[in-house]
C-alpha atoms as a PDB file:
ATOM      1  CA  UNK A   1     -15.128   5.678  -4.950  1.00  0.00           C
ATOM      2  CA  UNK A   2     -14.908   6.171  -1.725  1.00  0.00           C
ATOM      3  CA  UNK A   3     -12.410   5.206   1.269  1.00  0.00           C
ATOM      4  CA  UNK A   4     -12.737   3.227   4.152  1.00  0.00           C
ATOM      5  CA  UNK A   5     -10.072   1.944   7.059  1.00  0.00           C
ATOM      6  CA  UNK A   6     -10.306  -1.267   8.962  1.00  0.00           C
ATOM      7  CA  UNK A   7      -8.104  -0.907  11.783  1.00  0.00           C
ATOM      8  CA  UNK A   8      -6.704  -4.761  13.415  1.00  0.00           C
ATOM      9  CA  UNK A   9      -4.594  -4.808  16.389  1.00  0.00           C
ATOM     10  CA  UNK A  10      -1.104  -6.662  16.251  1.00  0.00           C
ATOM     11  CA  UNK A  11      -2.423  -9.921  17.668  1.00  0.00           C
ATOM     12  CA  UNK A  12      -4.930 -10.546  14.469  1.00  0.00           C
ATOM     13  CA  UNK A  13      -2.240  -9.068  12.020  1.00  0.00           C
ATOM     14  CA  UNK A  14      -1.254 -12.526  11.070  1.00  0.00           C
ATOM     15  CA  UNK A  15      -3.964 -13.393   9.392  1.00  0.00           C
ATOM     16  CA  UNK A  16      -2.997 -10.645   6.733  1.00  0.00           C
ATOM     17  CA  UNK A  17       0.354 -12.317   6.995  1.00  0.00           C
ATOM     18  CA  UNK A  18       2.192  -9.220   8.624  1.00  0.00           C
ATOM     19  CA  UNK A  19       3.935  -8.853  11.995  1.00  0.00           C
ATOM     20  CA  UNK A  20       3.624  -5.389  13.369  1.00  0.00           C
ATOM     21  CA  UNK A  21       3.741  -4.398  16.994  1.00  0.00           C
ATOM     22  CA  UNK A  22       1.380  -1.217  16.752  1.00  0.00           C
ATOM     23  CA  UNK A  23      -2.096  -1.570  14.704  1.00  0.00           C
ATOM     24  CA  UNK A  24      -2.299  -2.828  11.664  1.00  0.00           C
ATOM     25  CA  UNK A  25      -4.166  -0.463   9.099  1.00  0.00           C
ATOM     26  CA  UNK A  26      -6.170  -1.731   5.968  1.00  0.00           C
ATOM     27  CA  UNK A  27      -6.994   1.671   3.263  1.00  0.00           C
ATOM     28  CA  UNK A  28      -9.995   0.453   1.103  1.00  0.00           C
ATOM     29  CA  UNK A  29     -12.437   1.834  -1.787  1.00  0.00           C
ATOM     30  CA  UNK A  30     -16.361   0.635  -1.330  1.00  0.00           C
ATOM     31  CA  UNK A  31     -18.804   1.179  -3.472  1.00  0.00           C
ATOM     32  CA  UNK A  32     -21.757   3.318  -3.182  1.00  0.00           C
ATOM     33  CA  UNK A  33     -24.043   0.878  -1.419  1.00  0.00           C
ATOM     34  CA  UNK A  34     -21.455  -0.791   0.490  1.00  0.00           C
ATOM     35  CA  UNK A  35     -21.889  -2.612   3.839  1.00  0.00           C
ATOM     36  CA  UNK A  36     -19.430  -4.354   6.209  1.00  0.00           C
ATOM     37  CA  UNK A  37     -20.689  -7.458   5.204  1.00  0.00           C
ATOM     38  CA  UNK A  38     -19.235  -6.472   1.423  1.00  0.00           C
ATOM     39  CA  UNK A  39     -16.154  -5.445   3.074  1.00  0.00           C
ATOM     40  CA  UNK A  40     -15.938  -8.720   5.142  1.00  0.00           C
ATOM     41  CA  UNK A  41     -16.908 -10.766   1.505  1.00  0.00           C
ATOM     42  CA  UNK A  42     -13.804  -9.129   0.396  1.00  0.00           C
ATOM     43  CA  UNK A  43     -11.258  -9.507   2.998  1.00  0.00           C
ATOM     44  CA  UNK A  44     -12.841 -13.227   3.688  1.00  0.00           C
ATOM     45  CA  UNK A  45     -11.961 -14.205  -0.208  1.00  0.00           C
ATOM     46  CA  UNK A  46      -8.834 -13.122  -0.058  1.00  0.00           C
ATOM     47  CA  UNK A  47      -7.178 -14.002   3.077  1.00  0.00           C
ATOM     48  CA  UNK A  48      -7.644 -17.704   4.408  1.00  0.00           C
ATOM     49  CA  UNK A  49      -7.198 -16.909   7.543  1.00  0.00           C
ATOM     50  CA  UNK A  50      -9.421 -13.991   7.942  1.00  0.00           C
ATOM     51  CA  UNK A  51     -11.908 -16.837   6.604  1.00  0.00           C
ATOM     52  CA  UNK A  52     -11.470 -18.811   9.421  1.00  0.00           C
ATOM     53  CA  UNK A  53     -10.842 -16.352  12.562  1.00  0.00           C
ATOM     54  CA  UNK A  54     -12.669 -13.515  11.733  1.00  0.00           C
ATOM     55  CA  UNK A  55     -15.911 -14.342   8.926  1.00  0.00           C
ATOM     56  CA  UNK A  56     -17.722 -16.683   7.091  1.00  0.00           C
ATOM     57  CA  UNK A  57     -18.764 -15.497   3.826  1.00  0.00           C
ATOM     58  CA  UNK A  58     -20.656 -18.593   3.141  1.00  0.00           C
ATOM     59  CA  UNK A  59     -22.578 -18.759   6.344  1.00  0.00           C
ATOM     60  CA  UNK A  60     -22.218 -14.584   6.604  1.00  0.00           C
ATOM     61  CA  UNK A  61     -21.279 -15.102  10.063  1.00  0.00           C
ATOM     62  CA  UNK A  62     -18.661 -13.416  11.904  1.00  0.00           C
ATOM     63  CA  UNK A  63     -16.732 -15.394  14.659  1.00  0.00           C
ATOM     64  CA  UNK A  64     -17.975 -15.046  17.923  1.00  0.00           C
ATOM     65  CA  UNK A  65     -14.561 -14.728  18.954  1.00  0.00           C
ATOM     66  CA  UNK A  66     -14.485 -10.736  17.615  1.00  0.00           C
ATOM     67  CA  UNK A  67     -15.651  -7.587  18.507  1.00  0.00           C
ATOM     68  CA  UNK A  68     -16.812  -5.001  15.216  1.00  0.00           C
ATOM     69  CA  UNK A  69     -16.318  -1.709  15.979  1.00  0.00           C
ATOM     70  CA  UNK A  70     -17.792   1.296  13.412  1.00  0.00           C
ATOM     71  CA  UNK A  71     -16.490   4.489  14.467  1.00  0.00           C
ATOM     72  CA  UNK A  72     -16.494   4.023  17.831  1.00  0.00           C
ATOM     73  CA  UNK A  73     -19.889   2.094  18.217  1.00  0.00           C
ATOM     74  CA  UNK A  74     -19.945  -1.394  18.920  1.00  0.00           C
ATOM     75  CA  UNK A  75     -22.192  -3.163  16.437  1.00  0.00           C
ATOM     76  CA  UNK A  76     -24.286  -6.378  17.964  1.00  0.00           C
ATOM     77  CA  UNK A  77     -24.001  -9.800  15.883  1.00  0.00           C
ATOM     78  CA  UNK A  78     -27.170  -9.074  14.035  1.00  0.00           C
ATOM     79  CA  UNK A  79     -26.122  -5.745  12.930  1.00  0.00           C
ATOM     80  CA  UNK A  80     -22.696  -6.855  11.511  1.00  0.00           C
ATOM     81  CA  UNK A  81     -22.823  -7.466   8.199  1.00  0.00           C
ATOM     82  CA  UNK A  82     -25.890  -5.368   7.249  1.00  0.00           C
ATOM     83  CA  UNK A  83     -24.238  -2.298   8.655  1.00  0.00           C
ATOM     84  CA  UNK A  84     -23.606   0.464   5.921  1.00  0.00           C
ATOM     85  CA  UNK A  85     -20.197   2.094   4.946  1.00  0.00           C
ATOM     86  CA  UNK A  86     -19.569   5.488   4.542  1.00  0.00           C
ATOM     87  CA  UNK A  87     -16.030   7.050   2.930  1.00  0.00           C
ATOM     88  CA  UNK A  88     -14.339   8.344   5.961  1.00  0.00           C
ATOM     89  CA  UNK A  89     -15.405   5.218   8.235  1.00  0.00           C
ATOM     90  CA  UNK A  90     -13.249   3.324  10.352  1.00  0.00           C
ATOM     91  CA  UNK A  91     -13.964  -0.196  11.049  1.00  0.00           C
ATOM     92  CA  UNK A  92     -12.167  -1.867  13.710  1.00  0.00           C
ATOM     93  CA  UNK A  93     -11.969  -5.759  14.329  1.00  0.00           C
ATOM     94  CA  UNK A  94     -10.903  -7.012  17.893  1.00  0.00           C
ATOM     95  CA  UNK A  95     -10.231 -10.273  19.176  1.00  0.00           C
ATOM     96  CA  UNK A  96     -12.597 -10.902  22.596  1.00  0.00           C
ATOM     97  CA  UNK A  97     -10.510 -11.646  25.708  1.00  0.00           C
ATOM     98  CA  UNK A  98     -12.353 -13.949  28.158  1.00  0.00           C
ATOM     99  CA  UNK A  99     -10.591 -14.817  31.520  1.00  0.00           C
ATOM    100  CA  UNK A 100     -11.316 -14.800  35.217  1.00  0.00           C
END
């Protein structure tokens, strides 16, 4: 098996249930054909709220409300959940801030 990190800042922490002022770090085996959809599935089936602010594993849609980030590139919409995993990647989820 081989490790991954998804990396959420403190304001989407909640939705793992945790407070934390500093980022919140998820350590987590994939498989060998793994993608961030699969990673997504997982996190989406076992967190309600990560269901409902962050993806759809029903729909396989991820909010338009959050940025997906795989080491250091910023994947488009399209590319989301078809994206492949490597051990050693870092996957970072961040909430989009809109304002004027």
């Amino acid at each position: 098996m081989r490790q991954v990190w998804l990396k959420i800042p403190p304001s989407l922490a909640s939705i793992f249930d945790k407070r934390v002022f500093d980022w919140f770090i998820i350590e987590k085996e994939i498989g060998e054909r793994a993608t961030i959809g699969d990673l997504l599935t997982e996190l989406a089936l076992s967190y309600a709220d990560f269901r409902k602010a962050v993806f759809d594993p029903d729909t396989k849609k991820v909010s338009d409300q959050v940025m997906v980030i795989l080491n250091d590139s910023l994947l488009q919409f399209a590319d989301v959940t078809e994206a492949k995993l490597n051990g050693g990647d870092t996957v970072i989820i961040i909430p989009v801030y809109s304002g004027g």
